[in-house]
PDB file of N, CA and C in Angstrom:
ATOM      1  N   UNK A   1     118.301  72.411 -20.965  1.00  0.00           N
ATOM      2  CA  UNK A   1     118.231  71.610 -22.168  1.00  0.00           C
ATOM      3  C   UNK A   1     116.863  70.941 -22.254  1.00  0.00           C
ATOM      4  N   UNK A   2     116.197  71.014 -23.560  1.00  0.00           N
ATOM      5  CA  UNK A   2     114.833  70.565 -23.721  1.00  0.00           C
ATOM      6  C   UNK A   2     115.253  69.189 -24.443  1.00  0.00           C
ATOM      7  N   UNK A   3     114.400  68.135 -23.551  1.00  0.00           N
ATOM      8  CA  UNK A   3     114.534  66.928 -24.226  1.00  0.00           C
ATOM      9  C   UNK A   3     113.375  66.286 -24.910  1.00  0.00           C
ATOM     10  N   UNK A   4     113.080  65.805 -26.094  1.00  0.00           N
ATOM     11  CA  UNK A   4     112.173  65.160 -27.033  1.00  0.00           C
ATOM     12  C   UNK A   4     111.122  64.179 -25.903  1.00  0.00           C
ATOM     13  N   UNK A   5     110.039  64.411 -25.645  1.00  0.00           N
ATOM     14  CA  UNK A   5     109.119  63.805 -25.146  1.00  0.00           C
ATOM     15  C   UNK A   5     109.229  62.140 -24.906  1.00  0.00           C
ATOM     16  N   UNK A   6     109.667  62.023 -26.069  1.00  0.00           N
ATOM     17  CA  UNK A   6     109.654  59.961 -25.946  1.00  0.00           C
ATOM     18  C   UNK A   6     111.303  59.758 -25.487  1.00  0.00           C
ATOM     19  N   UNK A   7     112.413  60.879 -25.014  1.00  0.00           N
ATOM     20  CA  UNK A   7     113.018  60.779 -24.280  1.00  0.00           C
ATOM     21  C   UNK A   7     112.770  60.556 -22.295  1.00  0.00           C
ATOM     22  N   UNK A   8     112.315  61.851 -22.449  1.00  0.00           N
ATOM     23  CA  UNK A   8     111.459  61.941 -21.248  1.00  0.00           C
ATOM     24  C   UNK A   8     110.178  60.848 -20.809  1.00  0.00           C
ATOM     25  N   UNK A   9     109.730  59.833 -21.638  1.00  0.00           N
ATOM     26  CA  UNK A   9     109.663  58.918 -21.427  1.00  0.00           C
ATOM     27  C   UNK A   9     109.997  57.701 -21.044  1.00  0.00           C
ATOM     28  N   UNK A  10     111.461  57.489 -21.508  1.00  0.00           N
ATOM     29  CA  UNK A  10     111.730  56.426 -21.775  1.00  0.00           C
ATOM     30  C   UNK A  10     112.597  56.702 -20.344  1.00  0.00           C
ATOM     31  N   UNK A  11     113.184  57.965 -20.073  1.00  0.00           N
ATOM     32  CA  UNK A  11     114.144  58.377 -18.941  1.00  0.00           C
ATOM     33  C   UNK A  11     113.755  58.297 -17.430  1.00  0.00           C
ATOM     34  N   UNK A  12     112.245  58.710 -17.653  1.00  0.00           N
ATOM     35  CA  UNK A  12     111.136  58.522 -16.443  1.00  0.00           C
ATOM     36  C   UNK A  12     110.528  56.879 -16.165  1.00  0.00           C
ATOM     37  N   UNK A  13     110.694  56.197 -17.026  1.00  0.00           N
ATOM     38  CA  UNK A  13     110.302  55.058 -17.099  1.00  0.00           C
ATOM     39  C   UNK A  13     111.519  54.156 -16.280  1.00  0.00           C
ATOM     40  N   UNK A  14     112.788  54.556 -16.456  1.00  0.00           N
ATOM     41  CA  UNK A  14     114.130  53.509 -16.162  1.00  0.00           C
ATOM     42  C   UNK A  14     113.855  54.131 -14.637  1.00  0.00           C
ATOM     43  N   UNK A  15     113.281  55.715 -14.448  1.00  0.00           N
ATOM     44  CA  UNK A  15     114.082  56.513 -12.768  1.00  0.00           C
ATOM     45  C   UNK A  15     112.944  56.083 -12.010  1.00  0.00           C
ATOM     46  N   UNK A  16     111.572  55.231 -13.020  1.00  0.00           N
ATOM     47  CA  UNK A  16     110.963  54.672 -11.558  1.00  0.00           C
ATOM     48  C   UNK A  16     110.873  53.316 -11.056  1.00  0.00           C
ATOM     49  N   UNK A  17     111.731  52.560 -12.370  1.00  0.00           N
ATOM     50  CA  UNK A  17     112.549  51.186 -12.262  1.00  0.00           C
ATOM     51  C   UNK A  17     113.245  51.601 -10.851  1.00  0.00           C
ATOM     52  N   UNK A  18     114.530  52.445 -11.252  1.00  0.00           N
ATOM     53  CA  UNK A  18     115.295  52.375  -9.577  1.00  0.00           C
ATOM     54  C   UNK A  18     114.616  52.513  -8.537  1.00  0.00           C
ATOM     55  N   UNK A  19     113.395  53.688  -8.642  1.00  0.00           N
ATOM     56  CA  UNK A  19     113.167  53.992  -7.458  1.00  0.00           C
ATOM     57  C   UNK A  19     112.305  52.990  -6.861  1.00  0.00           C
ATOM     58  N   UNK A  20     111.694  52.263  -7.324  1.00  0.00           N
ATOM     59  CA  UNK A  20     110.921  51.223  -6.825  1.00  0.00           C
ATOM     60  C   UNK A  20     111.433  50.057  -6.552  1.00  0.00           C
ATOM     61  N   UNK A  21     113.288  49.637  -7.099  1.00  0.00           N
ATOM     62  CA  UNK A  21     113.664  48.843  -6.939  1.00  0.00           C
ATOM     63  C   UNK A  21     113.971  48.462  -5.380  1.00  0.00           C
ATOM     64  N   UNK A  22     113.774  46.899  -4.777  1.00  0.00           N
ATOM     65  CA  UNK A  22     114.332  47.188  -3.791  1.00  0.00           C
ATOM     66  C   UNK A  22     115.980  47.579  -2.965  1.00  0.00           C
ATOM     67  N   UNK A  23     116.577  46.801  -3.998  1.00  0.00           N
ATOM     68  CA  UNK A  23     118.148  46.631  -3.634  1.00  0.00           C
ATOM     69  C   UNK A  23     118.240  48.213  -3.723  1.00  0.00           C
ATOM     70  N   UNK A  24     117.868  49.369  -4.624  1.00  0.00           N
ATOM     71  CA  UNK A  24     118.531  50.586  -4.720  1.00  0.00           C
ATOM     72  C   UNK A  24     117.976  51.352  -3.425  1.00  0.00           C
ATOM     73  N   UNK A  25     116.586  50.824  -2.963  1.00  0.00           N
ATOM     74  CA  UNK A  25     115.942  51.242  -1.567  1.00  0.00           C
ATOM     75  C   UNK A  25     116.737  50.712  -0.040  1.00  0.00           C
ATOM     76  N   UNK A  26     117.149  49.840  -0.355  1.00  0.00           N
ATOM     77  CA  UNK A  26     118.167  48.997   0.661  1.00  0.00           C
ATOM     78  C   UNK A  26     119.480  49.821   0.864  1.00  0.00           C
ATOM     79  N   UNK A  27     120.404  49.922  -0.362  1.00  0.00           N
ATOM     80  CA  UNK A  27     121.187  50.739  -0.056  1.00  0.00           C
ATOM     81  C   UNK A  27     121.018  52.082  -0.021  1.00  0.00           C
ATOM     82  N   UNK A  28     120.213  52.876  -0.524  1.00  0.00           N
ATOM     83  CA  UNK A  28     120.045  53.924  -0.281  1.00  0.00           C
ATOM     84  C   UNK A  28     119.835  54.326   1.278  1.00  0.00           C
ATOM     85  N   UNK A  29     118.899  53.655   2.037  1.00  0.00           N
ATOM     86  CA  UNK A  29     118.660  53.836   3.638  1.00  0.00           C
ATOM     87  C   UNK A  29     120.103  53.908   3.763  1.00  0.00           C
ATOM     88  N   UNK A  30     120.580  52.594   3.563  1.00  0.00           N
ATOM     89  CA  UNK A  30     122.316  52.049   4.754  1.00  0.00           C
ATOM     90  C   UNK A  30     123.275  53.169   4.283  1.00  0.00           C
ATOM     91  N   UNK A  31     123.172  54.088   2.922  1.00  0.00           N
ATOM     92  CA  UNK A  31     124.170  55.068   2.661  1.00  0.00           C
ATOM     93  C   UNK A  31     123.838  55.971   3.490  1.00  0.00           C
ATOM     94  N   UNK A  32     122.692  56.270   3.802  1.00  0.00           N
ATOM     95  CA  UNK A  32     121.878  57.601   4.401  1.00  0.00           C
ATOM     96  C   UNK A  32     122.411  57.415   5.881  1.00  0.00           C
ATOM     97  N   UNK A  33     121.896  56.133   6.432  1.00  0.00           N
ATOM     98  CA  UNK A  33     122.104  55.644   7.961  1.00  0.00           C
ATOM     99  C   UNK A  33     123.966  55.852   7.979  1.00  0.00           C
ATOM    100  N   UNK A  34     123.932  55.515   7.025  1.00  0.00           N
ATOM    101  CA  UNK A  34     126.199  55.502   7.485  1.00  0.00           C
ATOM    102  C   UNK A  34     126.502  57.305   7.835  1.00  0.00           C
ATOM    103  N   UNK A  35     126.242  58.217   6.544  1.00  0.00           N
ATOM    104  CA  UNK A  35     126.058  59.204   6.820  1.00  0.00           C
ATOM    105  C   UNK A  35     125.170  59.945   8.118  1.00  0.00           C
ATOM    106  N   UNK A  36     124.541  59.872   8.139  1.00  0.00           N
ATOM    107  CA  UNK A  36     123.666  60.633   9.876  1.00  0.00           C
ATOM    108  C   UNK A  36     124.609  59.754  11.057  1.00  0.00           C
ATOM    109  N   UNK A  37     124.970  58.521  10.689  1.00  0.00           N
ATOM    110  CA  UNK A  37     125.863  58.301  12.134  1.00  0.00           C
ATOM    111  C   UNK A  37     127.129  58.516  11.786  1.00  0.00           C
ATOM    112  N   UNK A  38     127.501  58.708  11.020  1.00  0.00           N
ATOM    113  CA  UNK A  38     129.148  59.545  11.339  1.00  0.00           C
ATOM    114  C   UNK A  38     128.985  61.074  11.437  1.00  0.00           C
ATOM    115  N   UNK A  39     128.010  61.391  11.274  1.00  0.00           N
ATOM    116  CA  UNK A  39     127.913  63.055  12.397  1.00  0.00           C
ATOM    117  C   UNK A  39     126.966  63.063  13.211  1.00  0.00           C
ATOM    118  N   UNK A  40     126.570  61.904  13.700  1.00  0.00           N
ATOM    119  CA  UNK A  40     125.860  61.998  15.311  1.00  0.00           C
ATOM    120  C   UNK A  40     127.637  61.441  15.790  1.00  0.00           C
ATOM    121  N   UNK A  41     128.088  60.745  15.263  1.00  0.00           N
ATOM    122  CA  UNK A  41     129.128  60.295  16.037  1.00  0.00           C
ATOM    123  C   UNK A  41     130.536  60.711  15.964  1.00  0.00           C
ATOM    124  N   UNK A  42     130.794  61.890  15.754  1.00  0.00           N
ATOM    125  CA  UNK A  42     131.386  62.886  15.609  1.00  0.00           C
ATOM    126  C   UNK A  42     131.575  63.637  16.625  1.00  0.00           C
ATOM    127  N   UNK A  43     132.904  63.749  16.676  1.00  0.00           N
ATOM    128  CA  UNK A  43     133.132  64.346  17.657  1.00  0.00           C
ATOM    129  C   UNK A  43     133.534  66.529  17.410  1.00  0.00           C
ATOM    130  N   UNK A  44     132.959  67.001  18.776  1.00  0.00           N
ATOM    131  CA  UNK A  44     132.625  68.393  18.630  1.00  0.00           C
ATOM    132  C   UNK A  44     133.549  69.613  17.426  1.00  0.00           C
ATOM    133  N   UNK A  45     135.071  68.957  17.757  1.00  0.00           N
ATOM    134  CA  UNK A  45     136.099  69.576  16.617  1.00  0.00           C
ATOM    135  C   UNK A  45     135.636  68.928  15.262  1.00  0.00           C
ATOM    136  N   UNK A  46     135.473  68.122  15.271  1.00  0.00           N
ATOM    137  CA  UNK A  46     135.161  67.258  13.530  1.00  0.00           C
ATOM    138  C   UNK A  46     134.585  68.314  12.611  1.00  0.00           C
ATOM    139  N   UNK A  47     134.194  69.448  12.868  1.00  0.00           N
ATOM    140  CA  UNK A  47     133.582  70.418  11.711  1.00  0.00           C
ATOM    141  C   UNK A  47     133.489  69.920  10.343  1.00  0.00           C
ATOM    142  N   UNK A  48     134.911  69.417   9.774  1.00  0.00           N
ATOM    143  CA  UNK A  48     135.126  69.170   8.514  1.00  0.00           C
ATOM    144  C   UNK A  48     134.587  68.117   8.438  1.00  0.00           C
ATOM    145  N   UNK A  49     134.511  67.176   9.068  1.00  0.00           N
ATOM    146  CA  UNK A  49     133.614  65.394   9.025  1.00  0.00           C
ATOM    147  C   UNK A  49     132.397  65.460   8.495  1.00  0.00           C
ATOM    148  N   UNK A  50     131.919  66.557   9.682  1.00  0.00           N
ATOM    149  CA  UNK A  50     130.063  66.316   9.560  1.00  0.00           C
ATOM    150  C   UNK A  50     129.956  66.939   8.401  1.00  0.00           C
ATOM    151  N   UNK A  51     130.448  68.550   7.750  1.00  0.00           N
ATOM    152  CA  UNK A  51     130.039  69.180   6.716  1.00  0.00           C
ATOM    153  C   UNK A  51     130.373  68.272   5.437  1.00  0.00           C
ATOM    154  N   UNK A  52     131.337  67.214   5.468  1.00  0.00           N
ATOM    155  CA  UNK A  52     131.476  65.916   4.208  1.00  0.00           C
ATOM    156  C   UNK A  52     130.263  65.448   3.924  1.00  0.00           C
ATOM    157  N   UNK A  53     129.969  64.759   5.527  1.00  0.00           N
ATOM    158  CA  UNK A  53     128.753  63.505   5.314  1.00  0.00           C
ATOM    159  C   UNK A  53     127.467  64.658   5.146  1.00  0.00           C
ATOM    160  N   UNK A  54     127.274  65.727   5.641  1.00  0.00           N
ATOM    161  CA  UNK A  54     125.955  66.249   5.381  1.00  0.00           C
ATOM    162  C   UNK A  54     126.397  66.570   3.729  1.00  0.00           C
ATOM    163  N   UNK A  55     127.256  66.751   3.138  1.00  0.00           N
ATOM    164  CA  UNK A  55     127.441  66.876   1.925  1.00  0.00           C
ATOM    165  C   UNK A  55     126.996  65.608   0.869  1.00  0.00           C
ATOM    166  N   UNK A  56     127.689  64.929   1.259  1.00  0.00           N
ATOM    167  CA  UNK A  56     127.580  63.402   0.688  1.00  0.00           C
ATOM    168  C   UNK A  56     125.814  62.919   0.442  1.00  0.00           C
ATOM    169  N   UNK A  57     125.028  63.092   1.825  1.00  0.00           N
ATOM    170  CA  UNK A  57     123.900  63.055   1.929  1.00  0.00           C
ATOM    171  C   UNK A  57     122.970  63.916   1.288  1.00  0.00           C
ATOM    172  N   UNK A  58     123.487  65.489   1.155  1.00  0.00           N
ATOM    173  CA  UNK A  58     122.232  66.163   0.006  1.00  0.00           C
ATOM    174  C   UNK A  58     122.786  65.620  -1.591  1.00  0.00           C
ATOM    175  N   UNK A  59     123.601  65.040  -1.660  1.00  0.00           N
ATOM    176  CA  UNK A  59     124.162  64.811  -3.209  1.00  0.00           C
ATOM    177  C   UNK A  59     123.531  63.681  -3.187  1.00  0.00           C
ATOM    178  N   UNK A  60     123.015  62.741  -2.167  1.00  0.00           N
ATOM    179  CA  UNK A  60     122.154  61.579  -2.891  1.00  0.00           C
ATOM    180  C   UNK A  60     121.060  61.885  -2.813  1.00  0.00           C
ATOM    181  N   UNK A  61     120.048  62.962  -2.122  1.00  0.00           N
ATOM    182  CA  UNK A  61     118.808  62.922  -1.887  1.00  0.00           C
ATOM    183  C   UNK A  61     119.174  64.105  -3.615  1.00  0.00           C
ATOM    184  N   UNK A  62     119.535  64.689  -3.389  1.00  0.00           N
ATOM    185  CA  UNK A  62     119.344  65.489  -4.863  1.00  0.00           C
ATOM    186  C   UNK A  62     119.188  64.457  -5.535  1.00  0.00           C
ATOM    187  N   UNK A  63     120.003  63.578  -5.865  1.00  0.00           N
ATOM    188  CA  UNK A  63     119.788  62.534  -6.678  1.00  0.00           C
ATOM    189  C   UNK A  63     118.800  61.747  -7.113  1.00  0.00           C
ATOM    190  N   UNK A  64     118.069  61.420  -5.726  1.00  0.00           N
ATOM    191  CA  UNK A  64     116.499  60.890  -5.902  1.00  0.00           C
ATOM    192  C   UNK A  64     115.720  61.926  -6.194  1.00  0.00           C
ATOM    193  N   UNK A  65     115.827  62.793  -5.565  1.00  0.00           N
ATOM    194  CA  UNK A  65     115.082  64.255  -6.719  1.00  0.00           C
ATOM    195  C   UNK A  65     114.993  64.205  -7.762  1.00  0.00           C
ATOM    196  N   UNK A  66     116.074  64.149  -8.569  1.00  0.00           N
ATOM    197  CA  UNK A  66     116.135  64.157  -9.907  1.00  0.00           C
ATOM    198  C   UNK A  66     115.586  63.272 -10.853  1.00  0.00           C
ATOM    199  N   UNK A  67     116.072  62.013 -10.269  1.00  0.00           N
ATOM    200  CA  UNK A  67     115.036  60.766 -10.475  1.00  0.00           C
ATOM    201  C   UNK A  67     113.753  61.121 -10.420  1.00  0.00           C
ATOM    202  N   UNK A  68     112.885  61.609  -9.388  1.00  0.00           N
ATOM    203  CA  UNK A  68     111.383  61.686  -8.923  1.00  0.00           C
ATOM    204  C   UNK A  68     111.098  62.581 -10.046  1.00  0.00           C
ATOM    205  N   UNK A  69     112.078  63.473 -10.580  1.00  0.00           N
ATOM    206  CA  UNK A  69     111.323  64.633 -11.334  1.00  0.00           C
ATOM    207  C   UNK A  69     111.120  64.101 -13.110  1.00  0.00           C
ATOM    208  N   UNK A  70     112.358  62.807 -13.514  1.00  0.00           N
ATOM    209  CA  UNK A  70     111.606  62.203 -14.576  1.00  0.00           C
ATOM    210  C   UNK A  70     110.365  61.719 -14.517  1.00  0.00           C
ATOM    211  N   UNK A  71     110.199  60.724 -13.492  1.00  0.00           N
ATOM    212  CA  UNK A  71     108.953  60.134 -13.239  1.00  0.00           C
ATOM    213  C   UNK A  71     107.877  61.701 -13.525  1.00  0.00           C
ATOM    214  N   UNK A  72     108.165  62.462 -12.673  1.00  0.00           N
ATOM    215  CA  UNK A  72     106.727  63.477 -12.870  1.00  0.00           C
ATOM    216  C   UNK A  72     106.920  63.494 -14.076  1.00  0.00           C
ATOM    217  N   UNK A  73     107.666  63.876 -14.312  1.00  0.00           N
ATOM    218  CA  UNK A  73     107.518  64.647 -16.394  1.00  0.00           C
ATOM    219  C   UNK A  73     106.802  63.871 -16.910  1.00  0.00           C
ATOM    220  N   UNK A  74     107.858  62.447 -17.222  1.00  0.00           N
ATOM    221  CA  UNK A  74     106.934  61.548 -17.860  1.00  0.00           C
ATOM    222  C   UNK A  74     105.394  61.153 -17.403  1.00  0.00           C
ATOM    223  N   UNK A  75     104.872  61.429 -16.496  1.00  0.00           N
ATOM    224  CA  UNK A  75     103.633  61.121 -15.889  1.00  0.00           C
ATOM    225  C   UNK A  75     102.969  62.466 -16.298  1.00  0.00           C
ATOM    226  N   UNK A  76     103.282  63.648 -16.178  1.00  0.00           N
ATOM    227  CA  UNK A  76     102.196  64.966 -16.909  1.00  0.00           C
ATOM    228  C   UNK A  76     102.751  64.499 -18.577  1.00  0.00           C
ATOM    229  N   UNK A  77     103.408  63.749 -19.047  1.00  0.00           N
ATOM    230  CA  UNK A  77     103.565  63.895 -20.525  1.00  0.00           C
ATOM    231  C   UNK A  77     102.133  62.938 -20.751  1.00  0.00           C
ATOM    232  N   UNK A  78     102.279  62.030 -20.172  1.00  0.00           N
ATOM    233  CA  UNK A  78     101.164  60.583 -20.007  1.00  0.00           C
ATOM    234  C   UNK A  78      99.962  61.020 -19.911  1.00  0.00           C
ATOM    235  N   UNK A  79      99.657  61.801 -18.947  1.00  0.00           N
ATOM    236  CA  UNK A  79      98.330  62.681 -18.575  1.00  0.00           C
ATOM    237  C   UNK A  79      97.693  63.238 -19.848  1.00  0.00           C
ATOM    238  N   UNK A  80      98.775  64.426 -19.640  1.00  0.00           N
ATOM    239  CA  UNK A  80      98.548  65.465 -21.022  1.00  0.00           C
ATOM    240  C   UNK A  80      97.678  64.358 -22.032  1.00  0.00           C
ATOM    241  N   UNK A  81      98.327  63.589 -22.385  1.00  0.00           N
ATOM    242  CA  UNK A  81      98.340  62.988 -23.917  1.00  0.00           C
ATOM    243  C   UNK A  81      97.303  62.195 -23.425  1.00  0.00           C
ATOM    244  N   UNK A  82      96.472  61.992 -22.446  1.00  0.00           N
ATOM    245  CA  UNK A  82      95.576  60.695 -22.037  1.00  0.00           C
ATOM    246  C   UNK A  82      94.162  61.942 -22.121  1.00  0.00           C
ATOM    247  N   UNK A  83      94.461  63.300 -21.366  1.00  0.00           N
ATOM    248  CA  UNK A  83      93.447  64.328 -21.552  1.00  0.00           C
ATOM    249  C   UNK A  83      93.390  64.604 -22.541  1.00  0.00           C
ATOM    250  N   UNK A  84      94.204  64.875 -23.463  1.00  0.00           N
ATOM    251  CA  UNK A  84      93.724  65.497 -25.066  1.00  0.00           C
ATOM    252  C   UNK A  84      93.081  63.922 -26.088  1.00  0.00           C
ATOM    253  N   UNK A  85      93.320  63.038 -25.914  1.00  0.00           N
ATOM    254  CA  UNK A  85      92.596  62.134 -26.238  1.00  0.00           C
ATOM    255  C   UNK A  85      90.619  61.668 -26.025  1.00  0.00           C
ATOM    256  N   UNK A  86      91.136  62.110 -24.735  1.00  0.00           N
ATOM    257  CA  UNK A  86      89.708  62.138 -24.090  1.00  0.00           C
ATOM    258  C   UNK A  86      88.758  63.408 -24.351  1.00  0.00           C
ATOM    259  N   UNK A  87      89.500  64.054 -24.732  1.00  0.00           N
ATOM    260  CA  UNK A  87      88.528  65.371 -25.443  1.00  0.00           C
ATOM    261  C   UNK A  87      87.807  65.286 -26.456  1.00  0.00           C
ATOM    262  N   UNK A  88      89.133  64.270 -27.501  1.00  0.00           N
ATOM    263  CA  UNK A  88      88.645  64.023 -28.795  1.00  0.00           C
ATOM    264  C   UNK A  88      87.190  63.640 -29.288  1.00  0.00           C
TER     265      UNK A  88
END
């Protein structure tokens, strides 16, 4: 789905609010840290445990992915439009 530029603005603008926020940086570590120690601390049968929390854990780093990738957009939209100005 193609979204209208001053979307992709405004969308990249809120995803680098979170990401820079601290409280969402705070919990983000302690979700991450809860996850890696319940499958360091897992025991050898747990198969199904660890494959949850390693689950749980790429569904939030995807998440900040996704976030990071408004920020880019909106930042080559910013560019773009800052280079074709400067041409002028």
């Amino acid at each position: 789905m193609q979204r209208p530029e001053h979307e992709i603005l405004s969308l990249g603008e809120g995803a680098e609010r979170v990401l820079s926020d601290d409280a969402f940086n705070v919990i983000f570590k302690e979700y991450s840290d809860q996850c890696l120690a319940a499958i360091v601390g897992s025991q050898p049968h747990e198969t199904k445990l660890r494959e949850f929390e390693y689950t749980k854990l790429q569904a939030l780093i995807g998440f900040s992915h996704h976030l990071a990738s408004y920020v880019e957009a909106a930042h080559n939209i910013i560019n773009k439009d800052k280079h074709q100005s400067d041409e002028d």
